[in-house]
N, C-alpha and C. Protein backbone atom coordinates (compact mmCIF):
# COMPACT_ATOMS: atom_id res chain seq x y z
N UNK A 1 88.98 81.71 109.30
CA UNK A 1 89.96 81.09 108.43
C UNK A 1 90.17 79.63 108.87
N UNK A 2 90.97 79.68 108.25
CA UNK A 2 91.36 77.28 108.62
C UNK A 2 92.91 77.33 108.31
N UNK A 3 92.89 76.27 109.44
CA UNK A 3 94.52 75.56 109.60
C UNK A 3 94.95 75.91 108.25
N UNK A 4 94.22 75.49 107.44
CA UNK A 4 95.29 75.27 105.96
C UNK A 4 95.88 76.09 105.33
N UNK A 5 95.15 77.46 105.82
CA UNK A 5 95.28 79.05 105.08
C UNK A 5 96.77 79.27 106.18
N UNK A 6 96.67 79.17 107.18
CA UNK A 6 97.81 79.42 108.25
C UNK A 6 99.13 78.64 107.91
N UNK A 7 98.75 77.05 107.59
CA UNK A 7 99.48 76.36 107.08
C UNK A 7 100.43 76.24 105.82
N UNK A 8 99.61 76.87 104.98
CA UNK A 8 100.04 77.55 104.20
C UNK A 8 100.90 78.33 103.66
N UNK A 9 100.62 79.31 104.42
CA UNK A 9 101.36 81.19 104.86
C UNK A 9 102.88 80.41 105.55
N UNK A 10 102.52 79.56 106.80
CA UNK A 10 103.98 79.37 107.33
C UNK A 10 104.78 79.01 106.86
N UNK A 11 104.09 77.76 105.79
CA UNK A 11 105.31 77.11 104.73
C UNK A 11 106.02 78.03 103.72
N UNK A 12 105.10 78.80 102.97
CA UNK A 12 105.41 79.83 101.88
C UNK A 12 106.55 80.86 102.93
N UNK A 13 106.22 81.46 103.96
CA UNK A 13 107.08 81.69 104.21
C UNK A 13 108.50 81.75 104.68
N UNK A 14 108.40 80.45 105.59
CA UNK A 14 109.44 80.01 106.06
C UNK A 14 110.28 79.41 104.71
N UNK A 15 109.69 79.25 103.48
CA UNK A 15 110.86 78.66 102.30
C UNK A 15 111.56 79.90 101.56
N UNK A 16 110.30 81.06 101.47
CA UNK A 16 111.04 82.47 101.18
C UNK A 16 112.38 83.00 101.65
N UNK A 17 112.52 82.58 103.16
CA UNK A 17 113.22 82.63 104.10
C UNK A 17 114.57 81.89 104.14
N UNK A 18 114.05 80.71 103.26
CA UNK A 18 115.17 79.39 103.25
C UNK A 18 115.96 79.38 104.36
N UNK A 19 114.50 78.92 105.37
CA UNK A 19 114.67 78.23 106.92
C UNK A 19 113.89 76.82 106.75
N UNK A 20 114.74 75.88 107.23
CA UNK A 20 114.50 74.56 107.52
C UNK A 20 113.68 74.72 108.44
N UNK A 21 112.99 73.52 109.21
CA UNK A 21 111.84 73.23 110.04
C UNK A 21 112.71 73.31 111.49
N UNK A 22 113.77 72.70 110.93
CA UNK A 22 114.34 72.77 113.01
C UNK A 22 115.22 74.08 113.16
N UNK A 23 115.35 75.00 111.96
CA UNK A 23 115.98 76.32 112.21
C UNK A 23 115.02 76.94 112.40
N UNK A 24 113.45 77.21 111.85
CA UNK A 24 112.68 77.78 112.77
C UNK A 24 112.24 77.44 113.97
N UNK A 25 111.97 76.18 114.08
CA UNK A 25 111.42 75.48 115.40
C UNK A 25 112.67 76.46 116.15
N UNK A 26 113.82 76.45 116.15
CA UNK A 26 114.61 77.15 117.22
C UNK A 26 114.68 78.31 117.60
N UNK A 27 114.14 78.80 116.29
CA UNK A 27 114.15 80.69 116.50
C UNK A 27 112.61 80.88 117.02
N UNK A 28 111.84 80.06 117.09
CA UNK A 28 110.54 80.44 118.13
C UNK A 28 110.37 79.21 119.08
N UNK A 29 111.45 78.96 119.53
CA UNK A 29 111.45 77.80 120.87
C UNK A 29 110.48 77.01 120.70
N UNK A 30 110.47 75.93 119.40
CA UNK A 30 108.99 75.04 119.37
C UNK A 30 110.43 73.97 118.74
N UNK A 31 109.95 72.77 118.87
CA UNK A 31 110.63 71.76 117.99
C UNK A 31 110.69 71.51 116.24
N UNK A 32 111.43 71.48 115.57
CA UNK A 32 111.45 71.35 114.38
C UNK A 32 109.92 70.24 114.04
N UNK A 33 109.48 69.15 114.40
CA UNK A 33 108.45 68.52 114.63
C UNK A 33 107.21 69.16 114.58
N UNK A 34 107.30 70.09 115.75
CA UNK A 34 106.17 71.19 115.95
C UNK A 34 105.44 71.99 114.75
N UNK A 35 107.06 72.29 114.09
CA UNK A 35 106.98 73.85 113.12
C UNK A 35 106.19 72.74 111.76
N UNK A 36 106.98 71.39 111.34
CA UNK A 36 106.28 70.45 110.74
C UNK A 36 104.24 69.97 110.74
N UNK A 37 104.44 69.81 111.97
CA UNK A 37 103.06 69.60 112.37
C UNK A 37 101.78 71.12 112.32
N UNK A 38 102.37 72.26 112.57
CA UNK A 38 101.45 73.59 111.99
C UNK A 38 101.45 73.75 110.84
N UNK A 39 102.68 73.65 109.63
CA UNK A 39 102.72 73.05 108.34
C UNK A 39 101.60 72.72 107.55
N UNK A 40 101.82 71.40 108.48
CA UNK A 40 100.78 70.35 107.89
C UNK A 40 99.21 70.72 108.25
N UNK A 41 98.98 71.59 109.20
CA UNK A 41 97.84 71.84 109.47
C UNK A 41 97.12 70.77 110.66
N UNK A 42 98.22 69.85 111.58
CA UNK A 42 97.84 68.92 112.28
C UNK A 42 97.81 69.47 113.96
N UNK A 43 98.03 70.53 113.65
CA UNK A 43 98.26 71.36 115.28
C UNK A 43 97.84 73.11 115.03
N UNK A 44 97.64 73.69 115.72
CA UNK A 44 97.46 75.09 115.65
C UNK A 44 98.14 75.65 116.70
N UNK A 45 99.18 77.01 116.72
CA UNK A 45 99.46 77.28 117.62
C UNK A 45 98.78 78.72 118.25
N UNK A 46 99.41 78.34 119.13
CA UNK A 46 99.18 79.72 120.90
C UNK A 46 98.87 80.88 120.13
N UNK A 47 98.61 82.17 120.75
CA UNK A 47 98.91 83.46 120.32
C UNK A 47 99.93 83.74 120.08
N UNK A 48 100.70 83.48 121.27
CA UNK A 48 101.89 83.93 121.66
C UNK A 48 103.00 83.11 120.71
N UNK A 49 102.67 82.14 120.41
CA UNK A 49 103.22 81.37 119.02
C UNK A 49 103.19 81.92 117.76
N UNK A 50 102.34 82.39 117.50
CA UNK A 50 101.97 83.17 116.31
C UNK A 50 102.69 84.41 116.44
N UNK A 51 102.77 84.83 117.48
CA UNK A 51 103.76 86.55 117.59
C UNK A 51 104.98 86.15 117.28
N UNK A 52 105.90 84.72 118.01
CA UNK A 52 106.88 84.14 117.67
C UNK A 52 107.27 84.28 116.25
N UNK A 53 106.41 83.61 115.64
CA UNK A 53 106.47 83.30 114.31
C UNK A 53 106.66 84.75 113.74
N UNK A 54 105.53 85.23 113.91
CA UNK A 54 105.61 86.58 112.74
C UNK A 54 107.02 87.10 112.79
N UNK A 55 107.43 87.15 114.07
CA UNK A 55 108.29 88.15 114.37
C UNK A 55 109.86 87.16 113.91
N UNK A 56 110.18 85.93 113.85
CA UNK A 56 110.88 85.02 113.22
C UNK A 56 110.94 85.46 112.01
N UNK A 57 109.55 85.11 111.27
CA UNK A 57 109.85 85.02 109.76
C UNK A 57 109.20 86.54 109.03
N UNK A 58 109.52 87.51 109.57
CA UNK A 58 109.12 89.07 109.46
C UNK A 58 108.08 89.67 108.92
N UNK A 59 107.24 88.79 109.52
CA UNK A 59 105.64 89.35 109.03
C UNK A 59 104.73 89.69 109.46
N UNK A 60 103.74 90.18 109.38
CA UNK A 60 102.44 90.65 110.30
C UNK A 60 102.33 89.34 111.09
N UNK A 61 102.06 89.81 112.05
CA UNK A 61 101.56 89.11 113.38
C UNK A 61 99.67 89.29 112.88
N UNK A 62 99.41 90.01 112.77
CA UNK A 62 97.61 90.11 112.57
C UNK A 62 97.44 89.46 111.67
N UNK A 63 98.49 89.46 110.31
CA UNK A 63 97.84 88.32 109.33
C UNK A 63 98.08 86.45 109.82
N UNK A 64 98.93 86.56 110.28
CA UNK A 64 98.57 85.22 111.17
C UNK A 64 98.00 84.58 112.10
N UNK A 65 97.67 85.56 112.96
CA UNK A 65 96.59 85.63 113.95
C UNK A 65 95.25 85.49 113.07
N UNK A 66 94.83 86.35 112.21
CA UNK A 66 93.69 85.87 111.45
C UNK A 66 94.05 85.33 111.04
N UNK A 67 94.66 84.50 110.22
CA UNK A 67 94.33 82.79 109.65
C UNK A 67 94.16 81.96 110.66
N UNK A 68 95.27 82.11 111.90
CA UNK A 68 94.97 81.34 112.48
C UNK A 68 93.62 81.24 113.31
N UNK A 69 92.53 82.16 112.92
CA UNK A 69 91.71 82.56 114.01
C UNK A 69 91.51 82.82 115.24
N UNK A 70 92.80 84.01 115.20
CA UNK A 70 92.81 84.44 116.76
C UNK A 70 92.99 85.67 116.82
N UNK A 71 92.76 86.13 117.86
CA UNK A 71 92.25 87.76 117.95
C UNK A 71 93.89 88.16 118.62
N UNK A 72 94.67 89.49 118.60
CA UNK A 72 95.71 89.41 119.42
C UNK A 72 95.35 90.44 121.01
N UNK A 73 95.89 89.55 122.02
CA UNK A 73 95.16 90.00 123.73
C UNK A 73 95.12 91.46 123.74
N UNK A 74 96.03 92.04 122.79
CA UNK A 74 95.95 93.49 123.06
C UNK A 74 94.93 94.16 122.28
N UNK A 75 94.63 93.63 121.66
CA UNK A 75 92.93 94.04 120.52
C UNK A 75 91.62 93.79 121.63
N UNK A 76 92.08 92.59 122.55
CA UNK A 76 90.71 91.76 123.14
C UNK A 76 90.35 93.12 124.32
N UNK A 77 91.67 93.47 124.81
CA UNK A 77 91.76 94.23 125.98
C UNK A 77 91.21 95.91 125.23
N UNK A 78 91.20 96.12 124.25
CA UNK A 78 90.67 97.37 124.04
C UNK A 78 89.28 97.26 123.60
N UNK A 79 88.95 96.08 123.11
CA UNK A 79 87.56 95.43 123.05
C UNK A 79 87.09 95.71 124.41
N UNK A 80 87.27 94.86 125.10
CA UNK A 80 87.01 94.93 126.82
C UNK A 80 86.99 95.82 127.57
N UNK A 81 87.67 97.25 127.23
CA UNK A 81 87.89 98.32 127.86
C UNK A 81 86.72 99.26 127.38
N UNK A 82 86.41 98.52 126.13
CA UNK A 82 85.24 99.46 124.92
C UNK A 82 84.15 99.50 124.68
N UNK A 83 83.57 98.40 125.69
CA UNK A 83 82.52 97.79 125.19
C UNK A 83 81.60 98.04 124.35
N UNK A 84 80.78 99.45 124.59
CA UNK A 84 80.40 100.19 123.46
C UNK A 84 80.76 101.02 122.04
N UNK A 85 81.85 101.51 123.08
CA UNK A 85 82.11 102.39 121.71
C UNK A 85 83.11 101.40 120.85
N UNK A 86 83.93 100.52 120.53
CA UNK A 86 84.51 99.37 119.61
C UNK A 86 83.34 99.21 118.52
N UNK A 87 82.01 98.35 118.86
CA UNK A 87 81.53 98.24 117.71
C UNK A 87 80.58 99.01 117.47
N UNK A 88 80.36 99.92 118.03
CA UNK A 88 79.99 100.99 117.57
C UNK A 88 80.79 102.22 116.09
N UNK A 89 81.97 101.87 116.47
CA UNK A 89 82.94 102.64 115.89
C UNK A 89 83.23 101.81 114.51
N UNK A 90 83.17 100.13 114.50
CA UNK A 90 83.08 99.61 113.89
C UNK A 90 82.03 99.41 112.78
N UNK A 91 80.71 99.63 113.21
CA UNK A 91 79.50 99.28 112.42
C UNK A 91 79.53 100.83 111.63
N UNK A 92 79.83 102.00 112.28
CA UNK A 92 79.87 103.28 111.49
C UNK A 92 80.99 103.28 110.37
N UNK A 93 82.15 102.44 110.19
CA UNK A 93 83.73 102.56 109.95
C UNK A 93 82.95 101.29 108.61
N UNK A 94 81.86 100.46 108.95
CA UNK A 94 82.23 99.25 107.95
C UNK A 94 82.24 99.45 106.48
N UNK A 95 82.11 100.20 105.61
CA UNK A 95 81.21 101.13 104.66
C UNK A 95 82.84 101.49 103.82
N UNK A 96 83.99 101.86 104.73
CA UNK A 96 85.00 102.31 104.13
C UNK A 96 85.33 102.19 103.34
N UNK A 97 86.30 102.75 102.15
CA UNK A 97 86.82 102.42 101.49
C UNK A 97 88.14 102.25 101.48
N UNK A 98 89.37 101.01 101.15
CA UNK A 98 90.57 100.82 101.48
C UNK A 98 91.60 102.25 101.69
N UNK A 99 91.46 103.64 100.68
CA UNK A 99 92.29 105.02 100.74
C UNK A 99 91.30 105.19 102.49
N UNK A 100 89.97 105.28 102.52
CA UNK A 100 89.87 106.02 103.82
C UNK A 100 90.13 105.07 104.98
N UNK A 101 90.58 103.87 104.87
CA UNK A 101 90.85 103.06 105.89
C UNK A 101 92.45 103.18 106.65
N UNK A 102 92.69 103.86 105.24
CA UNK A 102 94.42 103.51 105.18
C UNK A 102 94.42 105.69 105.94
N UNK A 103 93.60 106.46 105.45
CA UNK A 103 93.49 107.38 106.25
C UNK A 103 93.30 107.43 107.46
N UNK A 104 92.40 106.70 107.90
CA UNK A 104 91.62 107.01 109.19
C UNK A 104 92.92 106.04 110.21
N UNK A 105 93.45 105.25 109.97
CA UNK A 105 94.93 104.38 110.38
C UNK A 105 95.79 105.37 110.56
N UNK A 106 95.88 106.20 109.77
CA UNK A 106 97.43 107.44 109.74
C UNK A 106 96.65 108.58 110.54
N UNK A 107 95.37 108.61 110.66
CA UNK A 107 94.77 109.44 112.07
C UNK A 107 95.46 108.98 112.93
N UNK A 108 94.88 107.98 113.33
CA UNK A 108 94.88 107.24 114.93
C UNK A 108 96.07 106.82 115.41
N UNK A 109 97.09 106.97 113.98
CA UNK A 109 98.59 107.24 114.56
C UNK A 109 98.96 108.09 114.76
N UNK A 110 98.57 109.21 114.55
CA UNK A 110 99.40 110.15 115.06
C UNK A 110 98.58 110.74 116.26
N UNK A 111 97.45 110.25 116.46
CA UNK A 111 97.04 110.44 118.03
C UNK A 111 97.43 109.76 119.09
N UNK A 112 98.13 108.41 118.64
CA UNK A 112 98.45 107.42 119.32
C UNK A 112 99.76 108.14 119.96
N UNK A 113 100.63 108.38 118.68
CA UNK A 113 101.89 109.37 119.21
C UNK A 113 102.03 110.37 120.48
N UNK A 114 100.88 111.32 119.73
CA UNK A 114 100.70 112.70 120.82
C UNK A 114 100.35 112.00 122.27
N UNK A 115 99.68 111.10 122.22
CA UNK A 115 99.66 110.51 123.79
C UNK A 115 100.11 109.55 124.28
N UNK A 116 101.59 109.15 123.70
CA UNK A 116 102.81 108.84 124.15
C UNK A 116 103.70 109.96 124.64
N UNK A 117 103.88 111.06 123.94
CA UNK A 117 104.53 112.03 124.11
C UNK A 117 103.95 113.00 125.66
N UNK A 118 102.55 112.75 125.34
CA UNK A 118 102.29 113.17 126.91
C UNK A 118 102.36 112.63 128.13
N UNK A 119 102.60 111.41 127.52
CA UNK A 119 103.00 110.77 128.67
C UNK A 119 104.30 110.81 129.73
């Protein structure tokens, strides 16, 4: 994706919101300037900026992370932990269709659950 798609998304949302530039800059500790300058597409921010944000202006964190073209550390780290089986699981999974994607998601949650609970 590109600045502009990110740039974009922040403006559209932050006006949905009817938050000024230095009322968000404050609710994700960046300067009103800052929140201006990602706007505009003249800066890109952190990861951890982008979690800011989502979580500010109440939106997916992954859809901003992809525009902004960034992966989030906790995806990289199960990448890393996966090496094989990730795109492996991926190249078999690419084929899906959006109902079995949105299935195979409501799997892996409720496995995710059961091994919280065992924990």
């Amino acid at each position: 994706m590109t600045a502009t798609a990110l740039s974009e998304k922040l403006y559209e949302l932050r006006l949905e919101r009817n938050l000024g530039v230095r009322e968000l800059g404050r609710l994700v500790d960046v300067s009103g300037m800052h929140i201006s300058n990602l706007e505009k597409g003249k800066a890109m921010p952190s990861t951890e900026l982008v979690q800011r944000l989502a979580e500010a202006l109440a939106t997916s964190a992954d859809e901003l992370l992809f525009l902004a073209g960034q992966v989030d550390p906790d995806v990289v780290e199960v990448i890393h932990n996966n090496p094989l089986s990730v795109p492996s699981f991926l190249r078999s999974a690419k084929n899906l269709t959006p109902k079995q994607w949105e299935t195979l998601q409501a799997q892996v949650d409720e496995m995710a659950k059961k091994t919280r609970r065992k924990k």
